[in-house]
Protein backbone atom coordinates (compact mmCIF):
# COMPACT_ATOMS: atom_id res chain seq x y z
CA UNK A 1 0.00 0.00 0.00
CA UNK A 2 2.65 2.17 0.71
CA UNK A 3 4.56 1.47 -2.26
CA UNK A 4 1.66 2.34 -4.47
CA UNK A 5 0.57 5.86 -2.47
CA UNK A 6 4.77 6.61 -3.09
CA UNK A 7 4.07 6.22 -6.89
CA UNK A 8 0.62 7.92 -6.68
CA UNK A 9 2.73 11.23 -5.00
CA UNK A 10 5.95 10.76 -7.63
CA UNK A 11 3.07 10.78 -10.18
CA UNK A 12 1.58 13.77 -8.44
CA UNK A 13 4.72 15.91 -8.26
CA UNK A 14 6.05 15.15 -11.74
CA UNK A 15 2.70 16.77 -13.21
CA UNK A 16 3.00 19.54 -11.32
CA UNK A 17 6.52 20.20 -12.39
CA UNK A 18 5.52 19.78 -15.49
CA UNK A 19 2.72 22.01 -15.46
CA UNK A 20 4.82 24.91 -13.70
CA UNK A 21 7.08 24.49 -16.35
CA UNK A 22 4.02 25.02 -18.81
CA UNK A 23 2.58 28.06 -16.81
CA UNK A 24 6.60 29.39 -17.20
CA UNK A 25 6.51 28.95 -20.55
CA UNK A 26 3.41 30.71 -21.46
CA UNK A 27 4.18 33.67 -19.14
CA UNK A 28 6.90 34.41 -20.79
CA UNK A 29 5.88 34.40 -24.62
CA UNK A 30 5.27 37.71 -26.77
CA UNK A 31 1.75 39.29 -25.57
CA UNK A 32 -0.57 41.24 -27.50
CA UNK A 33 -3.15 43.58 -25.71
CA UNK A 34 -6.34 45.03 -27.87
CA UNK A 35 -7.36 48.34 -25.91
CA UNK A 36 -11.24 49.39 -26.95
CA UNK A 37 -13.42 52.44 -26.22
CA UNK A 38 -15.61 49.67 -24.31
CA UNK A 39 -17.48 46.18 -23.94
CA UNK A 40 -20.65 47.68 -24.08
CA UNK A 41 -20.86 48.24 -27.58
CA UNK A 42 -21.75 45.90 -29.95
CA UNK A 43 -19.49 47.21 -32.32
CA UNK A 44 -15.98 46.70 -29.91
CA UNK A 45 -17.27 42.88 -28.69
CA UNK A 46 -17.40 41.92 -32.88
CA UNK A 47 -13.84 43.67 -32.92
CA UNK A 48 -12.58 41.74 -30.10
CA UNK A 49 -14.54 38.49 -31.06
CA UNK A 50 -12.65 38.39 -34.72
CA UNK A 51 -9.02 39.57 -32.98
CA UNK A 52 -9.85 36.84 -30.48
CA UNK A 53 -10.66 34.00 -33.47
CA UNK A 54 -6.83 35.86 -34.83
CA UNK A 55 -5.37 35.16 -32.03
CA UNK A 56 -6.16 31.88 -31.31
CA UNK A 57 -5.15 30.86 -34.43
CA UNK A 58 -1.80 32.22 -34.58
CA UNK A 59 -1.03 31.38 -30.70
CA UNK A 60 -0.98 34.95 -29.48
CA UNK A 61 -1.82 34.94 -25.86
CA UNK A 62 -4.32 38.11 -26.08
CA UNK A 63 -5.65 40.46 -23.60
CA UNK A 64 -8.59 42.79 -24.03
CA UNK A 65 -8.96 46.44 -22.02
CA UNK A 66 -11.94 48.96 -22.26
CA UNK A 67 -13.11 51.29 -19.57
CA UNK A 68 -16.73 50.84 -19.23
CA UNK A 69 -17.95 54.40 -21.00
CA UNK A 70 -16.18 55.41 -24.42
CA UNK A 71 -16.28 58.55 -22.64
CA UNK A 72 -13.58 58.18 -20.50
CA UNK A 73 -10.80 58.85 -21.96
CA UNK A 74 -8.88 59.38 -18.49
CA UNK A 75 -9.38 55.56 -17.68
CA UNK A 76 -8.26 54.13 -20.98
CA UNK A 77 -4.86 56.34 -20.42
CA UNK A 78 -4.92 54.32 -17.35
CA UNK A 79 -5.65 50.82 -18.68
CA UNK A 80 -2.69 51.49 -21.42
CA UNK A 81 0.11 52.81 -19.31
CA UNK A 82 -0.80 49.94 -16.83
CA UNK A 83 -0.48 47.16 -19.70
CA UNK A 84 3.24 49.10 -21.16
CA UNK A 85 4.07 48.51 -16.99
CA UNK A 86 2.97 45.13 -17.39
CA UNK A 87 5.34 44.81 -20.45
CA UNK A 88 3.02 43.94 -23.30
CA UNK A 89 4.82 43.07 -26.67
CA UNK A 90 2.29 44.89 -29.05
CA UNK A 91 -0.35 47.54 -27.69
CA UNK A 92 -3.73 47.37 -30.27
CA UNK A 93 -5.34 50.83 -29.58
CA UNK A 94 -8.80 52.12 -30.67
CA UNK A 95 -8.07 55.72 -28.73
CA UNK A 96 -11.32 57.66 -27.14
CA UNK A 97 -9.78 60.65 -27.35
CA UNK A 98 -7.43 61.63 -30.43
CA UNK A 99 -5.36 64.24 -28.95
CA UNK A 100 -5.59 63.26 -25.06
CA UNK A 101 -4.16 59.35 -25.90
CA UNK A 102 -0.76 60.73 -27.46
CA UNK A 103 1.08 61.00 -23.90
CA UNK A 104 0.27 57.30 -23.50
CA UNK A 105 1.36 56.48 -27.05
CA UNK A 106 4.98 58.54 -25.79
CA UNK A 107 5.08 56.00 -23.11
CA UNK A 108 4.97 53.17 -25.48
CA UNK A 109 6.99 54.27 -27.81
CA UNK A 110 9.90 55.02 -24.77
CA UNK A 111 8.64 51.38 -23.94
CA UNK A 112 9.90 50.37 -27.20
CA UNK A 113 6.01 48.48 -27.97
CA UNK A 114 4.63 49.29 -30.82
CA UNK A 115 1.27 50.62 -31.41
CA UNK A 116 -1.71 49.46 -33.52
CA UNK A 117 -4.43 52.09 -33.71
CA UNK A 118 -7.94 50.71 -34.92
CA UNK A 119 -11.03 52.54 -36.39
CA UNK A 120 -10.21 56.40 -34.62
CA UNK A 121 -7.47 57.83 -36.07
CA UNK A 122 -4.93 59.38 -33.84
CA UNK A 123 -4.81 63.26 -34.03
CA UNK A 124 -1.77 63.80 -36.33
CA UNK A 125 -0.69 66.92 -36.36
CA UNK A 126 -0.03 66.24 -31.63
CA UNK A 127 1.29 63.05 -32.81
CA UNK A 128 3.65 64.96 -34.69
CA UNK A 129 4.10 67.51 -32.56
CA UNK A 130 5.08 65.52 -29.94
CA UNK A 131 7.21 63.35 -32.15
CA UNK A 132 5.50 60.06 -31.21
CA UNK A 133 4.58 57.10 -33.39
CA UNK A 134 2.22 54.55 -34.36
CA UNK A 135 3.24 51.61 -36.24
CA UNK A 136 -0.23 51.46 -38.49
CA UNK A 137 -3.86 52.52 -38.79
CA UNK A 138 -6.44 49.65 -39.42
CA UNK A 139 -10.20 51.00 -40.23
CA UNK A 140 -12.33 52.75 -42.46
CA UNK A 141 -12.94 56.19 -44.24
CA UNK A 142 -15.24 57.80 -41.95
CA UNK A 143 -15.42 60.66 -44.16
CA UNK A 144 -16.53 58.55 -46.56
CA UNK A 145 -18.71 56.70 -44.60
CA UNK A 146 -21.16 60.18 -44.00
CA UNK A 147 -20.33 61.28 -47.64
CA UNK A 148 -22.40 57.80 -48.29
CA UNK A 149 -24.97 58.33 -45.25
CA UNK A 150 -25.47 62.04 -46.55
CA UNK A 151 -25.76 60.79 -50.70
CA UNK A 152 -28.30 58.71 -49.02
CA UNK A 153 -30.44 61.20 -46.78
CA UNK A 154 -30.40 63.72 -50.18
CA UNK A 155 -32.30 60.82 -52.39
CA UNK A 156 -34.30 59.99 -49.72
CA UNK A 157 -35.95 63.42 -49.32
CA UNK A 158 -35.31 64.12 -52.59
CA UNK A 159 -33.19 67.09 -52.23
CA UNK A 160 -35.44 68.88 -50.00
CA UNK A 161 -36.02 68.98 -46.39
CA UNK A 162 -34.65 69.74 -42.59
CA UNK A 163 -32.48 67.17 -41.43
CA UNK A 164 -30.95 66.49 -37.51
CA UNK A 165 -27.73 65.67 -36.38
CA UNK A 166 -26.69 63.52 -33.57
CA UNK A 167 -23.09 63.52 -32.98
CA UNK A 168 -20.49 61.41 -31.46
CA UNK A 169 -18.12 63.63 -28.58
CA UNK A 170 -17.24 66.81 -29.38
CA UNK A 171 -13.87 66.90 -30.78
CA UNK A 172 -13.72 63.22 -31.34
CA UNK A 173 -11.92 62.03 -34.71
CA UNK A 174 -14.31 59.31 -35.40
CA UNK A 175 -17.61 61.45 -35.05
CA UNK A 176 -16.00 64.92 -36.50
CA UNK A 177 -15.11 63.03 -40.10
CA UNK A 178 -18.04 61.50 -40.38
CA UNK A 179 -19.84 64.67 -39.45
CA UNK A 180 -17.65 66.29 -42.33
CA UNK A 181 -18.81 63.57 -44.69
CA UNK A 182 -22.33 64.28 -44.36
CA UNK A 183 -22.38 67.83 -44.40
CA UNK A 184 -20.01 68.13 -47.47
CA UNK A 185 -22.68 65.31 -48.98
CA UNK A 186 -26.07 67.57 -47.95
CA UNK A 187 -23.83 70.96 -49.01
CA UNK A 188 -24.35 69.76 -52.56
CA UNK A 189 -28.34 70.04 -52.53
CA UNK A 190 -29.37 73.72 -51.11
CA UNK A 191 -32.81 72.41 -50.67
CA UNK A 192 -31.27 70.16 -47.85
CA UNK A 193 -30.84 72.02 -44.68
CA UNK A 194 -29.15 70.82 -41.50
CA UNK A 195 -31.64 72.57 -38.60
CA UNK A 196 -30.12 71.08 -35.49
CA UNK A 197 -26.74 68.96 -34.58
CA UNK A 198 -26.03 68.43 -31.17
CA UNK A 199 -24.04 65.48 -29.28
CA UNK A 200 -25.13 62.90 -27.78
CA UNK A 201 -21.66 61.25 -26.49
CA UNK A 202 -22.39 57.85 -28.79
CA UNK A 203 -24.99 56.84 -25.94
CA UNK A 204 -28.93 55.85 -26.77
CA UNK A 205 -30.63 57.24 -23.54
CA UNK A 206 -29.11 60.29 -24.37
CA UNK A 207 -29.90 60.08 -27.95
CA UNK A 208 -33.23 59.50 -27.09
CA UNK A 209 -33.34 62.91 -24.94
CA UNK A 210 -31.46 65.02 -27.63
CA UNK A 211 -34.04 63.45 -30.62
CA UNK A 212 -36.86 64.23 -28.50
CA UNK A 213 -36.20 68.29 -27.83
CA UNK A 214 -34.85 68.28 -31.67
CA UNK A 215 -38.67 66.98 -32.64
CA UNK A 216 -40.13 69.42 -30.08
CA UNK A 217 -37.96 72.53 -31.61
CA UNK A 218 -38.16 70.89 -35.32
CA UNK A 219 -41.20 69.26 -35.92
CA UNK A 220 -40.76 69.70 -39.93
CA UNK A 221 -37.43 67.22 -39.49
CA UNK A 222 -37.65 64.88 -42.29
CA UNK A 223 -34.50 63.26 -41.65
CA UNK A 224 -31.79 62.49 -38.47
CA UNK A 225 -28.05 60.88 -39.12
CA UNK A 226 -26.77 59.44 -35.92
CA UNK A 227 -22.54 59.46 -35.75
CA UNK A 228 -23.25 55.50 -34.96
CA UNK A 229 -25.88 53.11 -34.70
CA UNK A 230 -26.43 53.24 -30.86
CA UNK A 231 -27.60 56.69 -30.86
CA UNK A 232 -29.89 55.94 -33.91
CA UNK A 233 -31.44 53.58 -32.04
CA UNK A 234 -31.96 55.94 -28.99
CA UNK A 235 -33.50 58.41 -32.22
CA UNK A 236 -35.91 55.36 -33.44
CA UNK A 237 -37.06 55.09 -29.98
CA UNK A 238 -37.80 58.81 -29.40
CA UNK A 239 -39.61 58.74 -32.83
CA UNK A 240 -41.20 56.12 -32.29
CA UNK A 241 -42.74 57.52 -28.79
CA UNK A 242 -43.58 60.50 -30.93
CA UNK A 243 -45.48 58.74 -33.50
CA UNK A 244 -43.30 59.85 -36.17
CA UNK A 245 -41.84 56.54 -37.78
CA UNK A 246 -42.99 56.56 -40.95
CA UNK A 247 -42.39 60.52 -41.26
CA UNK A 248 -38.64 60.55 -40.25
CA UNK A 249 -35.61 58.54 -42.39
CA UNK A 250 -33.24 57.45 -39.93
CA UNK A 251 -29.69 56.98 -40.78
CA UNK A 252 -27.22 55.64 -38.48
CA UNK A 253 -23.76 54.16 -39.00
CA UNK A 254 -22.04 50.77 -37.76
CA UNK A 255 -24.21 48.28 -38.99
CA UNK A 256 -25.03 46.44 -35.63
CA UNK A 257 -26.85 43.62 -35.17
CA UNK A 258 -30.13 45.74 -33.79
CA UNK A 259 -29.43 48.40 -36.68
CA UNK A 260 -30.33 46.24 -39.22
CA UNK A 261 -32.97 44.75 -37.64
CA UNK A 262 -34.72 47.73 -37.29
CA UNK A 263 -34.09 48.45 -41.21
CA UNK A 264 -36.04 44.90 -41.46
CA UNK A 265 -38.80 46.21 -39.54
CA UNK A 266 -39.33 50.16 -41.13
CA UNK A 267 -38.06 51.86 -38.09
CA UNK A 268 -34.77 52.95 -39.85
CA UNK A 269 -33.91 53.86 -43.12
CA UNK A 270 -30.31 52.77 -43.50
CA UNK A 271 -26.80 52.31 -41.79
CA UNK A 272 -23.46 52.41 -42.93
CA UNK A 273 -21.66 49.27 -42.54
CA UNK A 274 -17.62 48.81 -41.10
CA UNK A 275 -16.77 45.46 -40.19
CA UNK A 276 -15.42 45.37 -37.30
CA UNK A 277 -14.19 41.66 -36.85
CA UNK A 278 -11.99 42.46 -39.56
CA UNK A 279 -10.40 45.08 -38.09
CA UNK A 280 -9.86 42.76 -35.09
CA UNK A 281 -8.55 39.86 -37.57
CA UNK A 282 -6.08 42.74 -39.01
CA UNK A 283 -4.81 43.93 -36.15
CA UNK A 284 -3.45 40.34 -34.68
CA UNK A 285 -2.14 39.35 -37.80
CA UNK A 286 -0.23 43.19 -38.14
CA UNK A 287 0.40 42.28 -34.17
CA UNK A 288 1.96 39.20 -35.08
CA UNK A 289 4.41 40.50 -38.14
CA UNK A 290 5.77 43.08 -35.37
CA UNK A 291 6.74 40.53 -32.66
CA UNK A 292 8.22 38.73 -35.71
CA UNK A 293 10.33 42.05 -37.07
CA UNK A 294 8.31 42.08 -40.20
CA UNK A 295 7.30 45.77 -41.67
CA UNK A 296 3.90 46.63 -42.01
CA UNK A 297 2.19 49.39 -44.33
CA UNK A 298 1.40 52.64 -42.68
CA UNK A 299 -2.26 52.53 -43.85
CA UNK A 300 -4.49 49.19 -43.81
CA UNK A 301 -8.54 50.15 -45.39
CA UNK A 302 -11.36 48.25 -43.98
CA UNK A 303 -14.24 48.39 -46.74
CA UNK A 304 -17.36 50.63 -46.42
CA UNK A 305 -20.97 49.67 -47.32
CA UNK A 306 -24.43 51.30 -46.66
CA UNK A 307 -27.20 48.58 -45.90
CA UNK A 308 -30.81 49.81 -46.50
């Protein structure tokens, strides 16, 4: 009996070594770590869902960041500078604020990890300024994106009519190009006029709020383009409360899941469509090529569709 519990515990310990050795071994491979605006968007969880499938696949060990608003910008500086402590290998970074994220970029840089930035571009000319550097830029033409959300809105009415703005945060790459898009789009048909823009910080209860003084202050509003499909659904919801459905095109941008369900059902007119898993599935693959020492190109597009 004895003889048999002393080969049970030999057993016992030589698994264990082994497994510490395992646990050493993973520890101490390259480390990739995908920072997002936040998990509570549909959006970032298809971005981190198709870097996670990435990942897996090229046996990246792969950790994923967000503060819980896209708001706070403060607590994403944290999250970053606490991962380039942590020694990450690669830093994936889609910033929430495009000026106020270069002194963490600095610190990565000095940290000798290079940076991925995904879907909002990183304010160039502070970048500059402050002579950091980002390795590449994965995403989409967001000017493009409201040029096509705009074309869209104009056929719709038919060249005539108010139309309602919801914006993203004030100052905030992502929402000013697409803003740009539009307006350069509606500045082509003077019988298209753009009565009220306001923000509504990429959140729906807000959204809803904003949409409903808008219809109170415009009631002739024939049209409202939401920055991104979360605060066109907070817009469906406020027209919808108002009666107003079938009198008011809705336009958001993103795609979502719920976004194009509700162009299924009538309650929006279109969205425009980035793919965000592919943006994920871009960024571990560029990931991987820098832990290997392989160049990358400055600029990686992500196509752009509308859905209607």
């Amino acid at each position: 009996m004895r003889r048999e519990w002393r080969g049970i515990a030999a057993s016992f310990l030589a698994l264990s070594a082994a497994a510490a050795c395992n646990r050493g071994s993973a520890s101490g491979s390259p480390t990739v770590a995908l920072v997002v605006k936040t998990l509570n968007n549909p959006f970032f969880i298809e971005m981190e869902k198709g870097a996670r499938a990435a990942a897996d696949s090229l046996k990246i060990p792969l950790v994923v960041q967000a503060p819980e608003r896209e708001i706070d910008v403060e607590k994403q500086m944290q999250i970053v500078e606490n991962l380039i402590q942590d020694q990450v290998k690669v830093l994936v970074l889609v910033p929430s604020g495009s000026r106020e994220i270069v002194p963490s970029i600095l610190k990565a840089n000095a940290a000798k990890i290079p940076v991925v930035v995904v879907d909002t571009r990183v304010d160039s000319a502070a970048l500059q300024q402050a002579r950091g550097q980002v390795a590449t830029f994965i995403g989409s033409d967001n000017v493009d994106g409201g040029r096509i959300a705009g074309e869209f809105v104009a056929e719709k009415l038919g060249g005539m009519g108010h139309v309602a703005v919801l914006e993203g945060i004030p100052g905030h790459e992502t929402g000013d190009a697409r803003l740009r898009g539009f307006r350069e789009a509606l500045a082509k048909h003077p019988g298209l006029s753009i009565v009220a823009s306001q923000t509504a910080n990429w959140e729906r209860d807000q959204a809803f709020n904003v949409t409903q003084n808008i219809l109170q202050s415009h009631p002739d509003v024939r049209a409202i383009f939401a920055c991104n499909d979360v605060m066109a659904l907070g817009a469906v919801e406020a027209v919808r409360a108002a009666g107003r459905t079938r009198d008011i095109a809705i336009v958001g941008f993103d795609a979502q899941d719920d976004a194009r369900k509700a162009i299924r059902e009538g309650r929006m007119a279109a969205t425009v469509a980035q793919n965000p898993r592919e943006m994920g599935r871009l960024a571990m693959i560029t990931a991987n090529k820098l832990l290997h020492g392989e160049p990358v190109p400055r600029e990686q597009p992500v196509k752009i569709d509308l859905v209607k």
